[in-house]
Protein backbone atom coordinates (compact mmCIF):
# COMPACT_ATOMS: atom_id res chain seq x y z
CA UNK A 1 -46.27 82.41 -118.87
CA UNK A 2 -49.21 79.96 -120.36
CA UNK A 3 -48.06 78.01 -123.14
CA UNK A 4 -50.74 77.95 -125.74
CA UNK A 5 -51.71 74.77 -128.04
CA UNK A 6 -50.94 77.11 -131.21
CA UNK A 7 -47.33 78.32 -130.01
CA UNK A 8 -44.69 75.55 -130.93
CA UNK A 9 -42.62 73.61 -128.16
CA UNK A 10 -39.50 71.75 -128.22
CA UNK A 11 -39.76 68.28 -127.95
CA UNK A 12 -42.85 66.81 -126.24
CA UNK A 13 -45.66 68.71 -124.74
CA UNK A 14 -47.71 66.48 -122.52
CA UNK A 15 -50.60 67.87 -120.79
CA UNK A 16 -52.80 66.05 -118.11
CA UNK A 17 -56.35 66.58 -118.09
CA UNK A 18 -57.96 66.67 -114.87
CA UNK A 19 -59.67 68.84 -111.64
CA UNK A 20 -56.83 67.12 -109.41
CA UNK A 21 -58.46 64.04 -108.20
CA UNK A 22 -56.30 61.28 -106.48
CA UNK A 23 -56.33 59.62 -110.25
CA UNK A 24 -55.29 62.77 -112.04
CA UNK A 25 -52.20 62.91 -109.11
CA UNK A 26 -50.96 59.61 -109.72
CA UNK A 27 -51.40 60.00 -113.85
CA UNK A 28 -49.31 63.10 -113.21
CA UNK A 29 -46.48 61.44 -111.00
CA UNK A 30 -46.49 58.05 -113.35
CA UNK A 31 -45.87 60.63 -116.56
CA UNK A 32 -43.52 62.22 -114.61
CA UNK A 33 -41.45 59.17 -113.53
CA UNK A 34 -41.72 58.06 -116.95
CA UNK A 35 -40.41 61.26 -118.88
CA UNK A 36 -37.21 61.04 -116.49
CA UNK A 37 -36.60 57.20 -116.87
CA UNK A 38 -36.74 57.75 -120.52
CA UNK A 39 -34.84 61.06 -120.53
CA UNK A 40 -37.44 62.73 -122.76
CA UNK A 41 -37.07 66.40 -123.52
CA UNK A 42 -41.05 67.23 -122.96
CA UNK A 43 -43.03 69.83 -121.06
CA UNK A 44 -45.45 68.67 -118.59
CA UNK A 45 -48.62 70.84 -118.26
CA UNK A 46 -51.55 70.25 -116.11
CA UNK A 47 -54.96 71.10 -117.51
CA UNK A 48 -57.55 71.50 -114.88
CA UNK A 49 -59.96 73.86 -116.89
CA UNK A 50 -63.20 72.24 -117.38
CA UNK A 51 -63.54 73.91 -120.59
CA UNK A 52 -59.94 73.45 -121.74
CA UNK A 53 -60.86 69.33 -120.92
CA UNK A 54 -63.73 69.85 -122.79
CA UNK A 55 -61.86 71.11 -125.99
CA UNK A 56 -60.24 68.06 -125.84
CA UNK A 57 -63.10 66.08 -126.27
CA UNK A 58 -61.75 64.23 -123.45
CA UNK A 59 -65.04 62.21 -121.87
CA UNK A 60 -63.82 60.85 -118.88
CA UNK A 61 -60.14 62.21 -116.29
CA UNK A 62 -58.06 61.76 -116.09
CA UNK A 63 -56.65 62.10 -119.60
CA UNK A 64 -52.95 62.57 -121.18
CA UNK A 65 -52.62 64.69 -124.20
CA UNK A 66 -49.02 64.25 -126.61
CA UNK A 67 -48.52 66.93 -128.69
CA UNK A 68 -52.42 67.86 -128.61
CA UNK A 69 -53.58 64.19 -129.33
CA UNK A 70 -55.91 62.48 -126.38
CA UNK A 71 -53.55 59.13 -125.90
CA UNK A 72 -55.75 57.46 -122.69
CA UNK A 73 -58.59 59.11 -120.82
CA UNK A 74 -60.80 57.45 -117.72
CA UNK A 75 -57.68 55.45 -116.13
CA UNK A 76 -54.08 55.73 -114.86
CA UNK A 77 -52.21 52.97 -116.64
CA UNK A 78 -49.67 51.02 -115.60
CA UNK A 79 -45.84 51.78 -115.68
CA UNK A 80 -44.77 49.48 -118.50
CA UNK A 81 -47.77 50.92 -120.51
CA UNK A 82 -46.80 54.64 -120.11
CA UNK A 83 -43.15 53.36 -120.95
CA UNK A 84 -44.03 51.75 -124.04
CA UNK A 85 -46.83 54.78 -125.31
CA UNK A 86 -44.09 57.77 -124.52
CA UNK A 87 -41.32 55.49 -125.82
CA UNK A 88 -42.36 56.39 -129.62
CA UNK A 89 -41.67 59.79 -129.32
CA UNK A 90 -37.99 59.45 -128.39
């Protein structure tokens, strides 16, 4: 079952913007890592829709998406960065 942007979610709904390039793999696994460090109660959803990326107004993948809000588009960052970004929605 698709989760739409209108239907509500527990916790954290992170979605990663992308066609699956090696960037939009290794924004997915750093998110990933991240979310379990942290022990955050979030869904992880890939978005690989060109038109769903374009609703986004995303400009450049890969992009991460809290809680349908771009955060970072055009770059993976690094660990400590993704830390400290998902860290304010514990």
């Amino acid at each position: 079952m698709e989760v739409t942007r209108s239907e509500e979610v527990k916790g954290m709904r992170i979605e990663i913007l992308g066609t699956g390039c090696a960037k939009c793999q290794s924004l997915e696994h750093v998110v990933r890592e991240t979310v379990s460090n942290l022990r955050l109660d979030a869904e992880i959803v890939k978005v690989t829709d060109i038109n769903d990326i374009i609703e986004y107004g995303a400009v450049m993948t890969p992009a991460l998406v809290v809680n349908g809000e771009v955060k970072l588009s055009g770059r993976v960052p690094p660990k400590e960065e993704m830390e400290h970004l998902l860290s304010y929605y514990k």
